[in-house]
N, C-alpha and C. Protein backbone atom coordinates (compact mmCIF):
# COMPACT_ATOMS: atom_id res chain seq x y z
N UNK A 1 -4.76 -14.96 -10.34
CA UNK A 1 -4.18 -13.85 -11.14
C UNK A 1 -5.12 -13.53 -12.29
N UNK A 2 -5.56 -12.26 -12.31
CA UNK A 2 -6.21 -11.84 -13.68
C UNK A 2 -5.63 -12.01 -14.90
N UNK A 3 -6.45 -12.00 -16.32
CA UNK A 3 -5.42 -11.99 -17.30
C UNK A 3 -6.01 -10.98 -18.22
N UNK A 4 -6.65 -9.99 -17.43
CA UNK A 4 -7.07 -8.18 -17.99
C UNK A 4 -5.93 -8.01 -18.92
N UNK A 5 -6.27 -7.66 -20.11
CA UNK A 5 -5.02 -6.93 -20.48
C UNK A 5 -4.03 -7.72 -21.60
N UNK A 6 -3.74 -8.76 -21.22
CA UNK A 6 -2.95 -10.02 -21.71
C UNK A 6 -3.12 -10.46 -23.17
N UNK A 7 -2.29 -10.31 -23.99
CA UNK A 7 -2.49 -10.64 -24.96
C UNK A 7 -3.17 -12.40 -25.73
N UNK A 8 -4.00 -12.53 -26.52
CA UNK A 8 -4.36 -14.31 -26.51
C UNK A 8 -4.61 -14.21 -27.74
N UNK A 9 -3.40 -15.13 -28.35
CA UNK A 9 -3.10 -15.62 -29.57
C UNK A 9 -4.16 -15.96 -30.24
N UNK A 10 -4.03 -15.78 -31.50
CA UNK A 10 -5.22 -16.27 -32.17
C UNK A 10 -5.03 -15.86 -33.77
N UNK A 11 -5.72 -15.89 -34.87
CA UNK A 11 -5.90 -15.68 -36.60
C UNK A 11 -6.48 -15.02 -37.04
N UNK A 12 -7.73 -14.41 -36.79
CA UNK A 12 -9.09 -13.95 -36.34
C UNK A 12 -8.54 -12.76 -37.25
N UNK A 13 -9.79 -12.15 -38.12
CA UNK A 13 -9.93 -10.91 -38.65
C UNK A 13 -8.64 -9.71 -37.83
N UNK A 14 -9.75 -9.63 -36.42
CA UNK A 14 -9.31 -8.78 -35.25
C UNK A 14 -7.67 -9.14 -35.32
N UNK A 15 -7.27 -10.33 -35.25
CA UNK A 15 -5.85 -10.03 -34.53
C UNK A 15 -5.20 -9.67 -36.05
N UNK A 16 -5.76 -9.48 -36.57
CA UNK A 16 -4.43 -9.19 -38.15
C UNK A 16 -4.33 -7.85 -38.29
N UNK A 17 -5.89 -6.94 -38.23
CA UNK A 17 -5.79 -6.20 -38.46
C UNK A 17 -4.82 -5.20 -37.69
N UNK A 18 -4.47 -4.10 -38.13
CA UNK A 18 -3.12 -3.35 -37.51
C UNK A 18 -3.65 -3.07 -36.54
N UNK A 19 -2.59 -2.58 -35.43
CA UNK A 19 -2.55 -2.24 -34.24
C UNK A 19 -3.58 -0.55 -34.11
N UNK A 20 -2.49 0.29 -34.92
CA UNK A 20 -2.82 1.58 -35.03
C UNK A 20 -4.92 1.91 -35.43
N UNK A 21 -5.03 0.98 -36.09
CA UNK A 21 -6.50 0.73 -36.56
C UNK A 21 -7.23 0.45 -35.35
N UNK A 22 -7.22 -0.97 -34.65
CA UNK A 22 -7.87 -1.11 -33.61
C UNK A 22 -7.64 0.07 -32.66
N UNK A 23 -7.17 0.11 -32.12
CA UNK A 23 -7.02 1.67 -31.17
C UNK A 23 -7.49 3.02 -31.85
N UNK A 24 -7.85 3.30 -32.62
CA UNK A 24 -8.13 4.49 -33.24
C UNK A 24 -9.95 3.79 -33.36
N UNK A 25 -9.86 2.92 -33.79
CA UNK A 25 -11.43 2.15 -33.44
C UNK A 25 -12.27 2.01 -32.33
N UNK A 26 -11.77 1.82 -31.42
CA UNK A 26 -11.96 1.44 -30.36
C UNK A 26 -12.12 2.93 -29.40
N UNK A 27 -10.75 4.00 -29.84
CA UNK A 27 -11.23 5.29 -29.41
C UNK A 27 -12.34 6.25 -29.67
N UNK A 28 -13.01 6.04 -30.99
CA UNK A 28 -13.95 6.70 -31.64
C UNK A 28 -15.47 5.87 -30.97
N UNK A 29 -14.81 4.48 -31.07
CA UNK A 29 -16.22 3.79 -30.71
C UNK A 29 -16.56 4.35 -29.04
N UNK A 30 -15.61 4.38 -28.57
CA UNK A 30 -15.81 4.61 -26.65
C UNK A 30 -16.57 6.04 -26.74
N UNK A 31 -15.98 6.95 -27.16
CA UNK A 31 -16.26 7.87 -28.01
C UNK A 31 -17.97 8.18 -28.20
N UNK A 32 -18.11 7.79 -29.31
CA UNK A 32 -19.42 7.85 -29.64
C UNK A 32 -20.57 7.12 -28.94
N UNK A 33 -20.30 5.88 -28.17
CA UNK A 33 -21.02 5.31 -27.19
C UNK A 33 -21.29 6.10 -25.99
N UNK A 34 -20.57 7.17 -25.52
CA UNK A 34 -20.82 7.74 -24.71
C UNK A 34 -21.58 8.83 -24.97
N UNK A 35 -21.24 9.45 -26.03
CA UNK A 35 -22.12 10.50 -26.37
C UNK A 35 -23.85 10.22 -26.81
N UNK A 36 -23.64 8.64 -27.56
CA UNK A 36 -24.75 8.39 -28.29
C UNK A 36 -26.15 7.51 -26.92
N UNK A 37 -25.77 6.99 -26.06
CA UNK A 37 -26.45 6.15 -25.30
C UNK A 37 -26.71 7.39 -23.97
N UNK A 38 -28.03 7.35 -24.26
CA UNK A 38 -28.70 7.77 -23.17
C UNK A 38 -30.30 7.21 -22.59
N UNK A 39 -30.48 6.11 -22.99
CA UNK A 39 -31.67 5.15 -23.11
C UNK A 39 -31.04 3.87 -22.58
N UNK A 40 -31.36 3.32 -21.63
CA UNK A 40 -31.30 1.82 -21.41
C UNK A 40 -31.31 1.24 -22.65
N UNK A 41 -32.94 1.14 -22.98
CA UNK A 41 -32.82 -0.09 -23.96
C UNK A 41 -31.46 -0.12 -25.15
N UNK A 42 -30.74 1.63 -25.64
CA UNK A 42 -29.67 1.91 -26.71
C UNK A 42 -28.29 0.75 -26.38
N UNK A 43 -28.17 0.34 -25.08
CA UNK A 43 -27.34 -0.62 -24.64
C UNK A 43 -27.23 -1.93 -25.66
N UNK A 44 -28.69 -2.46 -25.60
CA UNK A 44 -28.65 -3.71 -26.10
C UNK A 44 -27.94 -3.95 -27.34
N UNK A 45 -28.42 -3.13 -28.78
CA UNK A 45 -27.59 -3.33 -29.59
C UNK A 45 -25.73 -2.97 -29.63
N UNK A 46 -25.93 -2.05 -29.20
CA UNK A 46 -24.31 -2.22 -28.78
C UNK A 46 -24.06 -3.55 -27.86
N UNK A 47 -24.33 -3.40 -27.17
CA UNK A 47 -23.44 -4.91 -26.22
C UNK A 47 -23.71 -5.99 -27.47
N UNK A 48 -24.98 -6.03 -28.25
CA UNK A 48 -24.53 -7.41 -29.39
C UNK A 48 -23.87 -6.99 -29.56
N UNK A 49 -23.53 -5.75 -30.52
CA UNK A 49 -22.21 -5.78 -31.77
C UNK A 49 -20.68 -6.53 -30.66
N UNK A 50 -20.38 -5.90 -29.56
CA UNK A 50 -19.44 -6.35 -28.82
C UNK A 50 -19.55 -7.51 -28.90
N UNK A 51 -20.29 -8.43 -28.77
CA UNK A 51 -20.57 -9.41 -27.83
C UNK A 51 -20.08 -10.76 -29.22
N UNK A 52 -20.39 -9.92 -30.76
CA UNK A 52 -20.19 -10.77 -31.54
C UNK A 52 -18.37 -10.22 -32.11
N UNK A 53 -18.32 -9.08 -31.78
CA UNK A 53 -17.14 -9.19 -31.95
C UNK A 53 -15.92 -9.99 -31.23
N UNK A 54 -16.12 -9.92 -29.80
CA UNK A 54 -15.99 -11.30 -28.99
C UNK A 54 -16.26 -12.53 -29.71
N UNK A 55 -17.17 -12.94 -30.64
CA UNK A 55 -17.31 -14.31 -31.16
C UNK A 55 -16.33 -14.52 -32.50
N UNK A 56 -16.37 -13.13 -32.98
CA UNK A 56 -15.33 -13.21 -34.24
C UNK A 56 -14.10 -13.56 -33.85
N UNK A 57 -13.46 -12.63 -32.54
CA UNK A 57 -12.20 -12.47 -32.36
C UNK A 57 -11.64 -14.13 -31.66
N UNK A 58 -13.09 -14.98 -31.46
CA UNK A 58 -13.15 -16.63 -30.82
C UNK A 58 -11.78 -16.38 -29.80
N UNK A 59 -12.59 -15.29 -29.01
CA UNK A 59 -12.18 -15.26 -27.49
C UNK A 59 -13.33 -16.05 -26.26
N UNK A 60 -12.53 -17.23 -25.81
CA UNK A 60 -13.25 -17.97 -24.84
C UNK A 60 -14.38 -16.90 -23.73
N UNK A 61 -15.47 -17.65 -23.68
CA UNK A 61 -16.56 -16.84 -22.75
C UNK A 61 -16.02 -16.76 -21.49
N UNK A 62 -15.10 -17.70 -20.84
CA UNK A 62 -14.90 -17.71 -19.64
C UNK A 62 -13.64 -16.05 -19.72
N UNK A 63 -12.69 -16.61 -20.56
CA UNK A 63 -11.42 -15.29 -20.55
C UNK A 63 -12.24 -14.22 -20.99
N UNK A 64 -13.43 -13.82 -21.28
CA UNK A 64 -14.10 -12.94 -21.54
C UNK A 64 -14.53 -12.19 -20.45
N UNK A 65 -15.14 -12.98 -19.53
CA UNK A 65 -15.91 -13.01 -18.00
C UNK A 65 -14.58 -12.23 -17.44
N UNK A 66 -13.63 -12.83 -17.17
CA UNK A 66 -12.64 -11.99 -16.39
C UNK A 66 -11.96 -11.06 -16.76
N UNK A 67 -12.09 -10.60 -17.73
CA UNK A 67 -12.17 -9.02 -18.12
C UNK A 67 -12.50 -8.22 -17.76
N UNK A 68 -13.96 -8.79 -17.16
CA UNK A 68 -15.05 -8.22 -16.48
C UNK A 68 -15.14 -8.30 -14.83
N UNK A 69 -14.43 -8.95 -14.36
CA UNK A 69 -14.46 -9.15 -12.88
C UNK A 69 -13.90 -7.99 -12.13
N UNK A 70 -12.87 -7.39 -12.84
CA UNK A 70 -12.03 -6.18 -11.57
C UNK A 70 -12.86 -4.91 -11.45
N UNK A 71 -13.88 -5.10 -12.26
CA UNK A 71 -15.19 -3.72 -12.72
C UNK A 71 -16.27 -4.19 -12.02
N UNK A 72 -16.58 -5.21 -11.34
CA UNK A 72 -17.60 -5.59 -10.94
C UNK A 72 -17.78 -4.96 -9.26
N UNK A 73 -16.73 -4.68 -8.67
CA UNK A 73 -17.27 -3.71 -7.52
C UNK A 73 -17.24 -2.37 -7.68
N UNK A 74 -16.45 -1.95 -8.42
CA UNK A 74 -16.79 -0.65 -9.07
C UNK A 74 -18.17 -0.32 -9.59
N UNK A 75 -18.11 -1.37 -10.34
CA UNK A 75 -19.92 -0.78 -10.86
C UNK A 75 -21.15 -1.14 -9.77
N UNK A 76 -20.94 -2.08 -8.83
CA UNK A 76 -21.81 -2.11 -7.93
C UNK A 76 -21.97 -0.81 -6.91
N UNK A 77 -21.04 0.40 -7.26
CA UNK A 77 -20.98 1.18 -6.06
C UNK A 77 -21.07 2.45 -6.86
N UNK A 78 -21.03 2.86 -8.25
CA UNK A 78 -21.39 3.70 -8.52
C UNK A 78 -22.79 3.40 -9.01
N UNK A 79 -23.27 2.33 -9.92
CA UNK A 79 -24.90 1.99 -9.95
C UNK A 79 -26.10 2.27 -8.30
N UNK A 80 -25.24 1.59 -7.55
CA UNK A 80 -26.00 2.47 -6.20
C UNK A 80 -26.33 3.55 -5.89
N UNK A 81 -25.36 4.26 -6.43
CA UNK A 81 -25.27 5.84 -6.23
C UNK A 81 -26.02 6.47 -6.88
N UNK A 82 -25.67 6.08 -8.43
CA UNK A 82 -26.26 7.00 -9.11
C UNK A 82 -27.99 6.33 -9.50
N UNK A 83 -28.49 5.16 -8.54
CA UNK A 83 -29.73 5.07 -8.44
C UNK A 83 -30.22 5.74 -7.54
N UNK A 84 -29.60 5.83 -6.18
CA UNK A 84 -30.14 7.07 -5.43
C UNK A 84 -30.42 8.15 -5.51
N UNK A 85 -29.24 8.49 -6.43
CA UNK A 85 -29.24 10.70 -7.02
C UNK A 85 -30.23 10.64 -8.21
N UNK A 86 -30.12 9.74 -9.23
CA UNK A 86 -30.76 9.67 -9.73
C UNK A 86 -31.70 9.05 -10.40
N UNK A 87 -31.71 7.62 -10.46
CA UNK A 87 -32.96 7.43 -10.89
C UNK A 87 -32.21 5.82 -11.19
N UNK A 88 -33.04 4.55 -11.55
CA UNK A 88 -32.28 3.42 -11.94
C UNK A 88 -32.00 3.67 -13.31
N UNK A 89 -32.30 4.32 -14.43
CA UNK A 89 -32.83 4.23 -15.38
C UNK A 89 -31.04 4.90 -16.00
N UNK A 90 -30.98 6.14 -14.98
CA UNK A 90 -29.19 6.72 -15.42
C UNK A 90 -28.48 5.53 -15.00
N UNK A 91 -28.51 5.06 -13.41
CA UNK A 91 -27.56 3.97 -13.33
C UNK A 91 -27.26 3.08 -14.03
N UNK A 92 -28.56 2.94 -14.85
CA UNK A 92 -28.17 1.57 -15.83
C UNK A 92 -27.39 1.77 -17.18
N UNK A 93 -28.03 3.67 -17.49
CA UNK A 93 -27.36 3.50 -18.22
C UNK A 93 -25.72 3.77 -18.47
N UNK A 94 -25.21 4.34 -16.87
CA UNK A 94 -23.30 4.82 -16.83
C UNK A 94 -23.37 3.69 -16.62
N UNK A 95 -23.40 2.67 -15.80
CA UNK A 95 -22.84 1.33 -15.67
C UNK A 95 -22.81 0.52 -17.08
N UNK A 96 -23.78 0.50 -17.97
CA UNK A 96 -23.98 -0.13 -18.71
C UNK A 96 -22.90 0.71 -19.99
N UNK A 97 -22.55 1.62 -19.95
CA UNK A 97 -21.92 2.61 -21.30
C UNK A 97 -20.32 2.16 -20.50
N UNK A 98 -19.95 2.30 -18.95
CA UNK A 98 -18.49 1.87 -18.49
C UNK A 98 -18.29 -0.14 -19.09
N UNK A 99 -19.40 -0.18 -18.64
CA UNK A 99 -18.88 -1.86 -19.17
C UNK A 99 -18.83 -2.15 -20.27
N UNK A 100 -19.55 -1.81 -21.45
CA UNK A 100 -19.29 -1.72 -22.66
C UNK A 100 -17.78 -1.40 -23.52
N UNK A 101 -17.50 0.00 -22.41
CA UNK A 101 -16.60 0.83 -23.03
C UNK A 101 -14.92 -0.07 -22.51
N UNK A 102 -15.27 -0.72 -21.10
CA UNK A 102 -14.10 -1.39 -20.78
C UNK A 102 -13.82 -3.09 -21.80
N UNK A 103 -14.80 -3.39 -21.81
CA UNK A 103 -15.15 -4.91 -22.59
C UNK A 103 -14.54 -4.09 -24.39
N UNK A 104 -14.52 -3.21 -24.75
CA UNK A 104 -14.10 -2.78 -26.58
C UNK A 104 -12.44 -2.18 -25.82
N UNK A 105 -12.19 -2.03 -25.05
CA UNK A 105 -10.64 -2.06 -24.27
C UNK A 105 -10.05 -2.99 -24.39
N UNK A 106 -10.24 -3.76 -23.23
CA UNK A 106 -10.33 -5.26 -22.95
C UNK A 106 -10.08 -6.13 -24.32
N UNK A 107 -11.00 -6.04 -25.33
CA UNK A 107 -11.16 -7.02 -26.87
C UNK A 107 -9.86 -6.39 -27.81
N UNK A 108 -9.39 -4.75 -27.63
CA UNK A 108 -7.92 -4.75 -28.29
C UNK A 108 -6.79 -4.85 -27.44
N UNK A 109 -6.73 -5.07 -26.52
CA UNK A 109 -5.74 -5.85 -25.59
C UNK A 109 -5.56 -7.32 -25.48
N UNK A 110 -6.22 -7.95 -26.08
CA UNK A 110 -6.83 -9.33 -26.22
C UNK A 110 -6.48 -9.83 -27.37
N UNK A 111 -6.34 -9.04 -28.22
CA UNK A 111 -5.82 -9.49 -29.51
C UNK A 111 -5.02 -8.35 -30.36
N UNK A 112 -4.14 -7.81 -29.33
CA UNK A 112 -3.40 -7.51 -30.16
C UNK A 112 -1.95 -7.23 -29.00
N UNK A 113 -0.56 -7.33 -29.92
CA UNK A 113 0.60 -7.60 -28.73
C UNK A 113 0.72 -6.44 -28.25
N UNK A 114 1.17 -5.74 -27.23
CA UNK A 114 1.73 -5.03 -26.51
C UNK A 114 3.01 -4.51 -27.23
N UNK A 115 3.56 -4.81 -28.19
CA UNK A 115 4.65 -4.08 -28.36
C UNK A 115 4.35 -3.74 -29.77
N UNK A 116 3.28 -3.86 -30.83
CA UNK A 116 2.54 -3.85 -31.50
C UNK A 116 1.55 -2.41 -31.44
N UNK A 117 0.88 -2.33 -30.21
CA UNK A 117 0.46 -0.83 -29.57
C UNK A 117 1.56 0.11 -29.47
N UNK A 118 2.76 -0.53 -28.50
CA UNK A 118 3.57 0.74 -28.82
C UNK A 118 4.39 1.33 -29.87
N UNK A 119 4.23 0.27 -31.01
CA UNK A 119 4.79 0.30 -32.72
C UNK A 119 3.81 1.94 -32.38
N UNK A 120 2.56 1.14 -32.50
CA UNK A 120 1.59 2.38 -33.55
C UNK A 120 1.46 3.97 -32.50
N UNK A 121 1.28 3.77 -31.31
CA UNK A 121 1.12 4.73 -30.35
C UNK A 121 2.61 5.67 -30.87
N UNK A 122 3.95 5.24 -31.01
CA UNK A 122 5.02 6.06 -30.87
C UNK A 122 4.87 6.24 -32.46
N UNK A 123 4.38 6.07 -33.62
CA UNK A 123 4.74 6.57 -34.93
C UNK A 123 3.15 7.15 -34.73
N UNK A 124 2.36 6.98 -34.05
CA UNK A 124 1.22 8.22 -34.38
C UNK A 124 1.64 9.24 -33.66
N UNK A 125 2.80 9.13 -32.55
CA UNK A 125 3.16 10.16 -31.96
C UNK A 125 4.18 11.66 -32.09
N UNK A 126 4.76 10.31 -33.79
CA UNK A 126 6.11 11.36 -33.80
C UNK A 126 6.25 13.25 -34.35
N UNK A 127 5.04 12.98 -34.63
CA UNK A 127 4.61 13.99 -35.24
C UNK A 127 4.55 15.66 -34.24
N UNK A 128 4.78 15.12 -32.62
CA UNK A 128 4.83 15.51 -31.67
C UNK A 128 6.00 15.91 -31.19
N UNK A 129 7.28 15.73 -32.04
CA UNK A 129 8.48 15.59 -31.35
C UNK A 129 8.84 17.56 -31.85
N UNK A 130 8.07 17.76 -32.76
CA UNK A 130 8.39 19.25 -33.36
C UNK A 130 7.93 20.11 -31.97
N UNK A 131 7.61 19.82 -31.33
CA UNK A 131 7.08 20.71 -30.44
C UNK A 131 7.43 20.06 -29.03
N UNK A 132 8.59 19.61 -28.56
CA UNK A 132 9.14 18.91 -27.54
C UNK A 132 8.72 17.69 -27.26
N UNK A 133 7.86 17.06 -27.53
CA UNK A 133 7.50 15.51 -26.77
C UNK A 133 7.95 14.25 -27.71
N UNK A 134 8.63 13.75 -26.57
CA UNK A 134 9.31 12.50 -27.12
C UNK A 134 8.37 11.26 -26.81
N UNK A 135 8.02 10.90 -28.33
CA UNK A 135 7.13 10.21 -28.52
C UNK A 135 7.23 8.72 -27.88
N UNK A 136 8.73 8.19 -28.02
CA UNK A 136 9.05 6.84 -27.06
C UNK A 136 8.05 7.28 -25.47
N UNK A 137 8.26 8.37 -24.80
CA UNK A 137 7.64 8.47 -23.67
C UNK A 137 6.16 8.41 -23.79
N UNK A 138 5.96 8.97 -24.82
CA UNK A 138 4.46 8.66 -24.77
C UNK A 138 3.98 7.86 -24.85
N UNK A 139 4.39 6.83 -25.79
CA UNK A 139 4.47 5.45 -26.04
C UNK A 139 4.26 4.46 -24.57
N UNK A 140 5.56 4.70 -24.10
CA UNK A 140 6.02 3.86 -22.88
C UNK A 140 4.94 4.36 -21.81
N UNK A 141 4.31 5.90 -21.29
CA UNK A 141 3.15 5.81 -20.37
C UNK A 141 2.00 5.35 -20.91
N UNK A 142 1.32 5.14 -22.35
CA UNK A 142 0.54 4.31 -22.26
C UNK A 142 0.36 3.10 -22.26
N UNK A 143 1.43 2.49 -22.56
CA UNK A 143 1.52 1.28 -22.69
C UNK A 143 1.19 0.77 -21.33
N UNK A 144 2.29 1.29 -20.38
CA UNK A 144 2.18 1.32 -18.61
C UNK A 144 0.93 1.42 -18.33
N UNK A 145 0.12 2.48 -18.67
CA UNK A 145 -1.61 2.35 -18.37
C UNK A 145 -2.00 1.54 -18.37
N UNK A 146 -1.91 1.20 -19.77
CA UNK A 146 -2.57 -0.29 -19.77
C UNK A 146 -1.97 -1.71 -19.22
N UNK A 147 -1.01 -1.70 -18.79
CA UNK A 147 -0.53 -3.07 -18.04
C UNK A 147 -0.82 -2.13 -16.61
N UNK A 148 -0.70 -1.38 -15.89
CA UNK A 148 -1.67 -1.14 -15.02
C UNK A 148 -2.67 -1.60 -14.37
N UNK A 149 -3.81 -1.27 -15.08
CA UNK A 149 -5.27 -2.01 -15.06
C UNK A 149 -5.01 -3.55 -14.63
N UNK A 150 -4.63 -4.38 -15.44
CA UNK A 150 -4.29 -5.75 -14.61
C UNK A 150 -4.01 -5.86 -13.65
N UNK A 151 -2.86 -5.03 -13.11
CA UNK A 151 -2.10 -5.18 -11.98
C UNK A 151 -3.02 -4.49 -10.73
N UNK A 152 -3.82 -3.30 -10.98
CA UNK A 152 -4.77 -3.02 -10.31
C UNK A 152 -5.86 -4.00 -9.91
N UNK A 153 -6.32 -4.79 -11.20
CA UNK A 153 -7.85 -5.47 -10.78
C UNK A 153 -6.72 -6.56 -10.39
N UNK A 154 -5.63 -6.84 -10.33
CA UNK A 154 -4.73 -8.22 -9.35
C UNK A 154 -4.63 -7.77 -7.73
N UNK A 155 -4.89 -6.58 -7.47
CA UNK A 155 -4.05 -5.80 -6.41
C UNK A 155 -6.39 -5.93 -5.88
N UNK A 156 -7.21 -5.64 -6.18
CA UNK A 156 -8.46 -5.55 -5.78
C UNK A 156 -8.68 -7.15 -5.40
N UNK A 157 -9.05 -8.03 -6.58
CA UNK A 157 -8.93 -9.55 -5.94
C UNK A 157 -8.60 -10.07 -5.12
N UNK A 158 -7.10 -9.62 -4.75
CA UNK A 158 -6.59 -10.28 -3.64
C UNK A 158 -6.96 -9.59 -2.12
N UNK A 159 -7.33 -8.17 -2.44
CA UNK A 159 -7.95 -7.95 -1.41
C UNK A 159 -9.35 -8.61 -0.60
N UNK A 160 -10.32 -8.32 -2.08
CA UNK A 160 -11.23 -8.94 -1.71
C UNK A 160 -11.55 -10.41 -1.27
N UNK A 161 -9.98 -11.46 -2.32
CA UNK A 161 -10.38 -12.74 -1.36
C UNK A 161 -9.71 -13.00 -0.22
N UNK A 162 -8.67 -11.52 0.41
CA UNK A 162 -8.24 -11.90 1.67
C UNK A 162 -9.42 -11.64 2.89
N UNK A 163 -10.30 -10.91 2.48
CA UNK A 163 -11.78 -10.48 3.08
C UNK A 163 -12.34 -11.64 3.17
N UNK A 164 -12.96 -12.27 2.58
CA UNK A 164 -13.54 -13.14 2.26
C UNK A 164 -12.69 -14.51 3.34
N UNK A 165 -11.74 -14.94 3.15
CA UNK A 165 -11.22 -15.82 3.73
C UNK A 165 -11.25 -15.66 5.12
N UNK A 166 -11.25 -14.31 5.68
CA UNK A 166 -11.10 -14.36 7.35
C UNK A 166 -12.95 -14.37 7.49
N UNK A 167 -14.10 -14.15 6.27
CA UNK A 167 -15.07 -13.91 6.95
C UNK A 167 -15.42 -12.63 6.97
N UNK A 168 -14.94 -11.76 6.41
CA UNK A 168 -15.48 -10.53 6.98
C UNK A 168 -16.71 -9.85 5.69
N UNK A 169 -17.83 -9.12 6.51
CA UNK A 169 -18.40 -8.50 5.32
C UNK A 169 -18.03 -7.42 4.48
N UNK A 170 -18.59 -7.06 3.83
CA UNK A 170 -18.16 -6.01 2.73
C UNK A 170 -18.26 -4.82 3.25
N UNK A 171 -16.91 -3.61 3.65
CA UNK A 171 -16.81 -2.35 3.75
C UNK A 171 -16.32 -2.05 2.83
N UNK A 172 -16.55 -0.25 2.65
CA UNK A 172 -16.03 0.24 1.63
C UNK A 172 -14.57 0.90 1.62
N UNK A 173 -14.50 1.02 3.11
CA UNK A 173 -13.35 1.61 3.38
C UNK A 173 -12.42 -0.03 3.56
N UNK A 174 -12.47 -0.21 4.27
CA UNK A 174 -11.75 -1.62 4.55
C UNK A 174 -11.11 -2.26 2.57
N UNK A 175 -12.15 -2.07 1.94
CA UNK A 175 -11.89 -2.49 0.48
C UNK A 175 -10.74 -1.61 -0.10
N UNK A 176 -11.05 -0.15 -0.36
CA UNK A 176 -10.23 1.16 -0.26
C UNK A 176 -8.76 1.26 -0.07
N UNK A 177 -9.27 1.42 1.49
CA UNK A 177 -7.52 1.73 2.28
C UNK A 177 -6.48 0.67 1.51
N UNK A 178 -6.65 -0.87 1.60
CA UNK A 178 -5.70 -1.48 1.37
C UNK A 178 -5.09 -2.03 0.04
N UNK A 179 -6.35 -1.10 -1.33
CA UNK A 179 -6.20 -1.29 -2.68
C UNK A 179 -5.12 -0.23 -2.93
N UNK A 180 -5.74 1.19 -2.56
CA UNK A 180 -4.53 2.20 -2.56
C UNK A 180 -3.40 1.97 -2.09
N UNK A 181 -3.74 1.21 -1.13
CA UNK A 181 -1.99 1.36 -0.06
C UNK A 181 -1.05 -0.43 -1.27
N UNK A 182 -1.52 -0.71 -1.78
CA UNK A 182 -1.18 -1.78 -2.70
C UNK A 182 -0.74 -0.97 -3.42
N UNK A 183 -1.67 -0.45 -4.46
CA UNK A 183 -1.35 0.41 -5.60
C UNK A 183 -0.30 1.03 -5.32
N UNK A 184 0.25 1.93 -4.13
CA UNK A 184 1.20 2.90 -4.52
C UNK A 184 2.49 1.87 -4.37
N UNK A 185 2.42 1.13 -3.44
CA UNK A 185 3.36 0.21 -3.20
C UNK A 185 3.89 -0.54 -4.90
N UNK A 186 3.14 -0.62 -5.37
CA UNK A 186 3.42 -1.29 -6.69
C UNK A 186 3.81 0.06 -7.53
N UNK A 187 3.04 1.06 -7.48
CA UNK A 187 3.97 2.37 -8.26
C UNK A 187 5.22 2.71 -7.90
N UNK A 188 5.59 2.38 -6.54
CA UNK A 188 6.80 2.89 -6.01
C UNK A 188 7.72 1.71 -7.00
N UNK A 189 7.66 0.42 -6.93
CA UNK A 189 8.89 -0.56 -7.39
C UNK A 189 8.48 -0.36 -8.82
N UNK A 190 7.72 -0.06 -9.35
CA UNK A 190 7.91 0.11 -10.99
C UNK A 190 8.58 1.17 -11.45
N UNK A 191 8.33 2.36 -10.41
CA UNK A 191 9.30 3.34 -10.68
C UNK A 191 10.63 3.22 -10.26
N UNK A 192 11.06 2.79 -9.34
CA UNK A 192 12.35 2.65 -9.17
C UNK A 192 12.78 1.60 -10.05
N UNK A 193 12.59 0.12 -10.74
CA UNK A 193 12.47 -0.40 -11.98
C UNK A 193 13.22 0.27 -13.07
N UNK A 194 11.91 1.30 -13.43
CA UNK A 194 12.44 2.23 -14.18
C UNK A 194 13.80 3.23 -14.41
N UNK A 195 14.06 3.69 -12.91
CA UNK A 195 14.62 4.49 -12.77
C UNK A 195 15.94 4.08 -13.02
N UNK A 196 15.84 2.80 -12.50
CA UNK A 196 17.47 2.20 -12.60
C UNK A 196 17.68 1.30 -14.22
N UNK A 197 16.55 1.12 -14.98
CA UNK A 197 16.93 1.20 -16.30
C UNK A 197 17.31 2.43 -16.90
N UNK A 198 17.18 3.91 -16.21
CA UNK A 198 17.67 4.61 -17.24
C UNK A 198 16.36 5.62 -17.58
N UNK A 199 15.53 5.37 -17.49
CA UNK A 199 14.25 5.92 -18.27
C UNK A 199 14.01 7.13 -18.05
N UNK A 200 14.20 8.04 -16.66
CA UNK A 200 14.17 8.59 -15.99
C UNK A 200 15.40 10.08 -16.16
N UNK A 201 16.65 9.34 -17.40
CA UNK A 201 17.24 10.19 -17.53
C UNK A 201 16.64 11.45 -18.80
């Protein structure tokens, strides 16, 4: 089982600071990393700053690593690609700007609670309610996003080590068909979940 996502206790600068802060941080930083990196080498100092913010937040290297695992066939298949169309030099650098950008995800999910995000997500939201949107909902689909992602890179793993166990090599479709056909299967019982709490009214 992955633990993408999962909150891990800790004292650390990172976990005190407010919820609403890290996420507004973390959006600007994804943000500007994308706009700002268009050079391989521009990677390196960013991945330090991450890499020590990881040391501040004294999140274990290993629970770090699997953060990183449900992205690792993903990026093997668009880095292919986009070395073919274009050049190694782009591949390195979208692969290298997605892993970055998932790992500063990953580090406020990591240290900070889940119901803590949806404190700050629904009071940065309320401001929204003047113009029809009920901010609890907004709240509640991102929150869902993000417990998502786990359940996705849980729903890829097990594919890939049911592959693996009979022997078989790596297709792309074979990988595919049975992540989607997981995925919806798992959207279907969360929504009905839902539905019969009420949420839906």
């Amino acid at each position: 089982m992955t633990t993408f996502g999962l909150y891990h206790p800790g004292t650390s600068p990172l976990h005190r600071a407010a919820a609403g802060s890290k996420l507004l941080a973390a959006a600007v930083s994804i943000v500007a990393l994308t706009l700002w990196i268009r050079q391989p080498w521009q990677l390196l100092p960013v991945g330090a700053v991450v890499v020590a913010a990881y040391g501040v937040a004294r999140i274990p290297v290993r629970l770090a690593f699997v953060q990183l695992r449900p992205l690792l066939w993903m990026l093997a298949f668009v880095g292919a690609f986009q070395w073919l169309v274009a050049g190694w030099q782009r591949a390195l650098v979208i692969c290298g700007t997605l892993l970055l950008a998932v790992s500063l995800a990953a580090l406020v999910t990591l240290t900070t609670r889940t119901t803590d995000m949806l404190d700050a997500i629904v009071t940065a939201a309320r401001p929204l309610r003047r113009v029809g949107v009920d901010p609890d909902r907004v709240g509640l689909v991102l929150v869902m996003t993000i417990r998502c992602i786990p359940l996705l890179g849980e729903i890829v793993t097990r594919v890939t080590d049911a592959r693996k166990a009979r022997g078989l090599g790596f297709s792309l479709r074979a990988l595919v068909v049975p992540v989607v056909v997981g995925a919806l299967m798992t959207a279907e019982a969360m929504g009905e979940a839902l539905a019969a709490r009420g949420v839906d009214d």
